[in-house]
Protein backbone atom coordinates (compact mmCIF):
# COMPACT_ATOMS: atom_id res chain seq x y z
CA UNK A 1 15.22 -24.62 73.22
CA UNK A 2 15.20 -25.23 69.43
CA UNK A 3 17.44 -26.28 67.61
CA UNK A 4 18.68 -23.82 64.71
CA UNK A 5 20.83 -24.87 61.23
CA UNK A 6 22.48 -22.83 58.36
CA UNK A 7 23.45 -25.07 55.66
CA UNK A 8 25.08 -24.16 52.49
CA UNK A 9 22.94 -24.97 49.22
CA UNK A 10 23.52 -24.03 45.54
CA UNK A 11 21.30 -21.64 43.66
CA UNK A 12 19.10 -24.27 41.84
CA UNK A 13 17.75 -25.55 45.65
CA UNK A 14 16.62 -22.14 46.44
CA UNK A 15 15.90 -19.94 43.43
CA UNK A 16 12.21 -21.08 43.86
CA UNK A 17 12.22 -19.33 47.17
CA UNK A 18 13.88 -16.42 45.74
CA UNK A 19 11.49 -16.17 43.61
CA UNK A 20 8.53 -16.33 45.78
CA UNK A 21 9.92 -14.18 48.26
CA UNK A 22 10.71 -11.24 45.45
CA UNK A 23 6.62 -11.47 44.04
CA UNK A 24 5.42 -11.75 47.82
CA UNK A 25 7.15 -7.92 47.99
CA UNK A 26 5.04 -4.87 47.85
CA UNK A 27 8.10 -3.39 45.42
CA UNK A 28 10.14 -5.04 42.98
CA UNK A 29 14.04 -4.24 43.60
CA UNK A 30 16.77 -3.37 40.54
CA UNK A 31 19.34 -5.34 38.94
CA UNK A 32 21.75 -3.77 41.30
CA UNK A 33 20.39 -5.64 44.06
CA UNK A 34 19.12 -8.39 41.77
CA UNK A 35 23.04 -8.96 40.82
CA UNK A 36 24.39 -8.73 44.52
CA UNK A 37 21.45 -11.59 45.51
CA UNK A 38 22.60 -13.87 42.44
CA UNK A 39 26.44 -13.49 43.03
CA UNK A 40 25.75 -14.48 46.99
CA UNK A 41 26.07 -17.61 48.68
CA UNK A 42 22.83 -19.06 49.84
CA UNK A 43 21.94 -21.22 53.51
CA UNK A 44 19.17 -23.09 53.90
CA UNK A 45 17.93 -22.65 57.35
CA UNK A 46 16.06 -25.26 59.28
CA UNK A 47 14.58 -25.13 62.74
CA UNK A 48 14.74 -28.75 64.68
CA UNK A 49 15.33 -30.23 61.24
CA UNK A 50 12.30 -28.43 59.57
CA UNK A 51 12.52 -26.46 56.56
CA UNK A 52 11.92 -23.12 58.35
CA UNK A 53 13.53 -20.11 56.10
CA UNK A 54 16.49 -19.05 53.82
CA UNK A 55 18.97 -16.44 53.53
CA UNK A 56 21.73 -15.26 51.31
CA UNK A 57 25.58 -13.36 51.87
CA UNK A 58 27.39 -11.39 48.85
CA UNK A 59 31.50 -11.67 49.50
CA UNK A 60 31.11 -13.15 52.71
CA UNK A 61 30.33 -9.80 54.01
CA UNK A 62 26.61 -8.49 53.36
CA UNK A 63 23.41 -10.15 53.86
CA UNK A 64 21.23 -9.69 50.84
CA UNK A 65 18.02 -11.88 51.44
CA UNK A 66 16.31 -12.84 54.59
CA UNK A 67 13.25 -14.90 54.40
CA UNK A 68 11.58 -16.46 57.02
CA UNK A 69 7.78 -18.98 56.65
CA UNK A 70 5.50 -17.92 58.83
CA UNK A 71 5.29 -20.71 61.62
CA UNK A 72 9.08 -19.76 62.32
CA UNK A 73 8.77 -15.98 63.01
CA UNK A 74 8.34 -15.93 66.30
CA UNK A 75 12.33 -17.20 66.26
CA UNK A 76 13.22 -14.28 64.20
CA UNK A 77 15.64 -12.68 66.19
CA UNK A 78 17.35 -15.60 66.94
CA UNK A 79 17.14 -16.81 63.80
CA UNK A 80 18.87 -13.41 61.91
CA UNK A 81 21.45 -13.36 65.16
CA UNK A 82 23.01 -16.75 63.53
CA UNK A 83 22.84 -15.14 60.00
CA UNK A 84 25.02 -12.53 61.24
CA UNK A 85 27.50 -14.70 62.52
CA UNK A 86 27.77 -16.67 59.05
CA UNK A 87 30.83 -16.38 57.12
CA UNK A 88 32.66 -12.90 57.88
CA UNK A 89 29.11 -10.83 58.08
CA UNK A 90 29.28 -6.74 59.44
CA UNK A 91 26.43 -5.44 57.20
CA UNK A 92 23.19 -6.13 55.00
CA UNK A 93 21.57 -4.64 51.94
CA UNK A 94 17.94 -4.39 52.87
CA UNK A 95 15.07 -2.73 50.38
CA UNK A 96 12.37 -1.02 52.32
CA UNK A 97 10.02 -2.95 50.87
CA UNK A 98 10.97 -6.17 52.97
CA UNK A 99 9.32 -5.53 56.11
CA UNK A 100 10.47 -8.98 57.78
CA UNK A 101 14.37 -8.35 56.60
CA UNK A 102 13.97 -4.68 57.78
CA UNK A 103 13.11 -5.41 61.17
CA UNK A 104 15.22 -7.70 62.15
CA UNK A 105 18.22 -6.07 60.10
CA UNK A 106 17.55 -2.89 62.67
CA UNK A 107 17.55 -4.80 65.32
CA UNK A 108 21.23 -4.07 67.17
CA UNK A 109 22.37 -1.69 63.95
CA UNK A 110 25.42 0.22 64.63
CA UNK A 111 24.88 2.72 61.41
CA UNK A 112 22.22 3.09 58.57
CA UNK A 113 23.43 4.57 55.00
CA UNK A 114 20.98 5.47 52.41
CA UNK A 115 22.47 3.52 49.75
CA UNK A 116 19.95 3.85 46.64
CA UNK A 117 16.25 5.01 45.34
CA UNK A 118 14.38 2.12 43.85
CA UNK A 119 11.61 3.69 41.24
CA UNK A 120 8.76 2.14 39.51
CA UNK A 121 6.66 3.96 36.82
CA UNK A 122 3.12 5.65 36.45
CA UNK A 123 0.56 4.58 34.05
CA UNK A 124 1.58 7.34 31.63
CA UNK A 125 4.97 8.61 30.55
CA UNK A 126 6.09 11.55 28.55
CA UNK A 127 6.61 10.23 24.66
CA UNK A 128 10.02 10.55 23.08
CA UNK A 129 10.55 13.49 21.47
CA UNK A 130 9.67 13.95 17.67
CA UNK A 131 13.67 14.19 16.58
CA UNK A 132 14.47 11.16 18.56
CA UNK A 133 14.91 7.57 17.92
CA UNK A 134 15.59 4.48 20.06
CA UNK A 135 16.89 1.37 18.21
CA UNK A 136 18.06 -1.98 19.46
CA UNK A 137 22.07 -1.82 19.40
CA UNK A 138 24.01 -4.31 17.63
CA UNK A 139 27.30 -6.02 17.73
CA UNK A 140 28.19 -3.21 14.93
CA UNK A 141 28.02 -0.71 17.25
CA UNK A 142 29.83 -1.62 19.84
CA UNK A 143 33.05 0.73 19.17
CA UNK A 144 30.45 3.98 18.96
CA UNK A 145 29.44 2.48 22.07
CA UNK A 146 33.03 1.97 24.18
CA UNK A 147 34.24 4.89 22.86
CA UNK A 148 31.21 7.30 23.91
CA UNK A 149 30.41 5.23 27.01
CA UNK A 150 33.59 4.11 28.16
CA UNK A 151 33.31 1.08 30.82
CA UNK A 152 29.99 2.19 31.79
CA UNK A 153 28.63 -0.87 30.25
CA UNK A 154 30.08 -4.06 31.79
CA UNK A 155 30.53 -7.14 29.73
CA UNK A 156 29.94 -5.10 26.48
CA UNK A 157 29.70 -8.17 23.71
CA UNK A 158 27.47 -10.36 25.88
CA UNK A 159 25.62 -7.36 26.55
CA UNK A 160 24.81 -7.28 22.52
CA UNK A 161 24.28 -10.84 22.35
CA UNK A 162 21.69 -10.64 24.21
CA UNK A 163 19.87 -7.53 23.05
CA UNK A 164 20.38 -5.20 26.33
CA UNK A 165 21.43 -2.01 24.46
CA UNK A 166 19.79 0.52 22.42
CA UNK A 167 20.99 3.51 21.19
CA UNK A 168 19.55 6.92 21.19
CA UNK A 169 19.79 9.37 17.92
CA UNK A 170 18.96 12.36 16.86
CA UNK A 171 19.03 13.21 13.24
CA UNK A 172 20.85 9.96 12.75
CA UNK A 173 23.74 11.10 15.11
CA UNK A 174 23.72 8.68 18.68
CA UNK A 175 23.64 10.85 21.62
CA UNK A 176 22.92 8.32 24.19
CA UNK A 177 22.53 4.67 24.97
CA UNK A 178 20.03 2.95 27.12
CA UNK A 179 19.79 -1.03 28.87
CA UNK A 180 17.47 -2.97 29.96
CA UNK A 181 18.01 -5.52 32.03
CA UNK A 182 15.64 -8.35 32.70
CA UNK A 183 15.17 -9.99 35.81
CA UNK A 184 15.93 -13.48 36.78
CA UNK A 185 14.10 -13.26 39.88
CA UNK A 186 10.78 -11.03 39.35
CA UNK A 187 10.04 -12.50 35.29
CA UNK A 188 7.44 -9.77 34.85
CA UNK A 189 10.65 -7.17 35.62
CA UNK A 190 13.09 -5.36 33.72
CA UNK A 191 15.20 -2.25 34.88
CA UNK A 192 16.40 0.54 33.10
CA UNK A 193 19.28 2.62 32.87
CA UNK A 194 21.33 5.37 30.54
CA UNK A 195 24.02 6.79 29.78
CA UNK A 196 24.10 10.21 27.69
CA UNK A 197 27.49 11.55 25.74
CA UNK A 198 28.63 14.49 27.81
CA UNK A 199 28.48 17.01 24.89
CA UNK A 200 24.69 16.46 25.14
CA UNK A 201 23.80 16.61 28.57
CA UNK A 202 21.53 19.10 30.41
CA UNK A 203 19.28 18.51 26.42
CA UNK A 204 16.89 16.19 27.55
CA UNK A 205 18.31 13.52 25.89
CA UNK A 206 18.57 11.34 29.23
CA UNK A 207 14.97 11.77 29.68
CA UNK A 208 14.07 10.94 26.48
CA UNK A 209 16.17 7.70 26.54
CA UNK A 210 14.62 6.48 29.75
CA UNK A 211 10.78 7.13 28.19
CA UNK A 212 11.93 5.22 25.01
CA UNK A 213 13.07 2.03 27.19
CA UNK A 214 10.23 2.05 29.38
CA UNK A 215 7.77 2.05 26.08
CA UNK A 216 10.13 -0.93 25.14
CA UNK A 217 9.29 -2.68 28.51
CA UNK A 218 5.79 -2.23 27.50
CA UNK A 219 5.98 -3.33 24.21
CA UNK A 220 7.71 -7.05 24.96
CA UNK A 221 5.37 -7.46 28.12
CA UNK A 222 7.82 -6.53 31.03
CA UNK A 223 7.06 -3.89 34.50
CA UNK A 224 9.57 -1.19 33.98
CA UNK A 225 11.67 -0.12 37.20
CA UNK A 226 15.01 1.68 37.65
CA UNK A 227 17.17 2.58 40.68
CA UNK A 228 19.86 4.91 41.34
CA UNK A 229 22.55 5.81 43.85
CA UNK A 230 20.98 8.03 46.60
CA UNK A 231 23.37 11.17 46.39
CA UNK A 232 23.09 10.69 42.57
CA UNK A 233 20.52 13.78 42.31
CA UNK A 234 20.98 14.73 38.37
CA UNK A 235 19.84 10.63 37.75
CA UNK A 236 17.05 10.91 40.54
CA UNK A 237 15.62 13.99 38.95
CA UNK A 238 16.17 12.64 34.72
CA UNK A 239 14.43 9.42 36.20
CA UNK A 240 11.09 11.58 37.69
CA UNK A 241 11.69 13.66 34.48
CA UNK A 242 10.38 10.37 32.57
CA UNK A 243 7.16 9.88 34.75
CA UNK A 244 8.81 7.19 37.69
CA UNK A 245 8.51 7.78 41.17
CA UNK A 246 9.95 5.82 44.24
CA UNK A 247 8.87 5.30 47.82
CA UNK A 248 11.14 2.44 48.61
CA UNK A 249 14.94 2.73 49.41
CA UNK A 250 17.93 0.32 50.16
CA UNK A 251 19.48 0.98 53.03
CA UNK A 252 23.15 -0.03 53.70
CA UNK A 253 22.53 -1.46 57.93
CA UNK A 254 25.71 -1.83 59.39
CA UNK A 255 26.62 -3.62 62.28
C-alpha cells in the first residue's frame, strides 16, 4: 500500500504548477475561477515521499484545482478521496475542460449545479458601432463610474490604478463601462466583462462594449475570454451577440 501526503505550501511553491496545469487545458477558465484558485489554500501532495500532484481548497470548503503527473494516476481515486477529506471540504468547482479533475470530482457526487458558461472568441468580431467610443477610464472618472455602476466594480481605485476600466460613450455621453482583467495564471489571457447604465439597455450598447474590449485584448497581445453565470441568459446572449461562443462549463459537484 502507498503511502499518501497533503502538505500545506504557500503560493510561490506551486504557482509554477498552476501555471502549467492551466496551459496544459484545452480551455482557458475566467477570472471568476482564476480569483477562487488564487484566494485558496494549496497542498502539495506526495506519494511515498515523491512529488506526485497538487491541489487547491477556497474557504476550506471547495476544491478548485486538482492536478495529478502522470506516473501517479493510476492512484487517482485514492488520491482525490484524501482531498476531500482536507480541511472542511463538501464540494468542488470543476471547468469541463479538466478532464482528470472532472472524473474524479464525479466520482461519488451527491448533486451537480451548472454554475457558469466559460466563452472564448472567433477569429472575427462585429466592430463597434460608428457613434461609439471605448476609452481607458481614469482615476477622474471614478464618481461617473460608482454612481452609474454602483458596487459592480470591486476595489474601484485599484481597479484604475491599474488600467482595468474603460468607459463606453456615445456622443460624448458614457453609457457603459467595460474590464478587463488579466490573468495571473494563463499570461496570454485576459477576460472581459460589462456593465451598461439601465436607461440604455436592450440598445446594443452591451454588445458594443464587449467587441471594443476584445479589440483591446488584441491590440496589447492578450486571448480574449469571458464567462457568465449559467441562468444569466440576457449576458449569455450580449456575449454571442459580440462573436464568442462556449463549449466548456463549470460545474458546481457537490458531495
Amino acid at each position: 500500500m502507498v503511502a499518501m501526503t497533503y502538505t500545506h505550501v504557500p503560493f510561490g511553491t506551486i504557482v509554477a504548477d498552476l501555471r502549467q496545469h492551466a496551459a496544459s487545458l484545452p480551455s482557458p477558465f475566467d477570472s471568476f475561477l482564476e480569483e477562487h484558485i488564487l484566494e485558496s489554500n494549496y497542498y502539495r501532495i506526495e506519494v511515498d515521499g515523491a512529488k506526485a500532484g497538487f491541489c487547491a481548497i477556497h474557504a476550506e470548503t471547495l476544491i478548485t484545482q486538482f492536478g495529478l503527473d502522470r506516473p501517479y494516476r493510476r492512484y487517482g481515486q485514492a488520491i482525490f478521496y484524501g482531498v476531500r477529506r482536507l480541511e472542511n471540504v463538501h464540494a468542488a468547482f470543476v471547468p469541463t475542460c479538466d478532464e482528470l479533475f472532472l472524473a474524479h470530482a464525479l466520482d461519488e457526487s451527491r448533486q451537480i449545479d451548472r454554475q457558469a458558461y466559460f466563452f472564448q472568441t472567433l477569429d472575427d468580431s462585429p466592430p463597434l458601432p460608428p457613434d461609439t467610443h471605448l476609452r481607458m477610464a481614469t482615476m477622474a472618472d471614478a464618481e461617473v463610474i460608482r454612481a452609474g455602476a454602483g458596487g459592480f466594480f470591486d476595489r474601484l481605485e485599484d481597479n484604475l490604478a491599474q488600467g482595468k476600466l474603460y468607459l463606453t460613450e456615445q456622443q460624448g455621453e458614457c453609457v457603459g463601462f467595460g474590464v478587463i482583467e488579466r490573468s495571473m495564471l494563463m499570461p496570454q489571457v485576459a477576460s472581459v466583462g460589462m456593465f451598461t447604465l439601465p436607461a440604455y439597455r436592450r440598445r446594443g450598447i452591451g454588445t458594443a462594449t464587449i467587441c471594443g474590449l476584445i479589440a483591446e485584448c488584441r491590440r496589447i497581445g492578450r486571448q480574449p475570454i469571458a464567462g457568465c453565470w449559467y441562468h444569466n441568459h440576457r449576458s449569455k446572449q450580449t456575449l454571442e451577440a459580440a462573436g464568442m461562443y462556449s463549449h466548456t462549463r463549470l460545474l458546481r459537484v457537490s458531495y
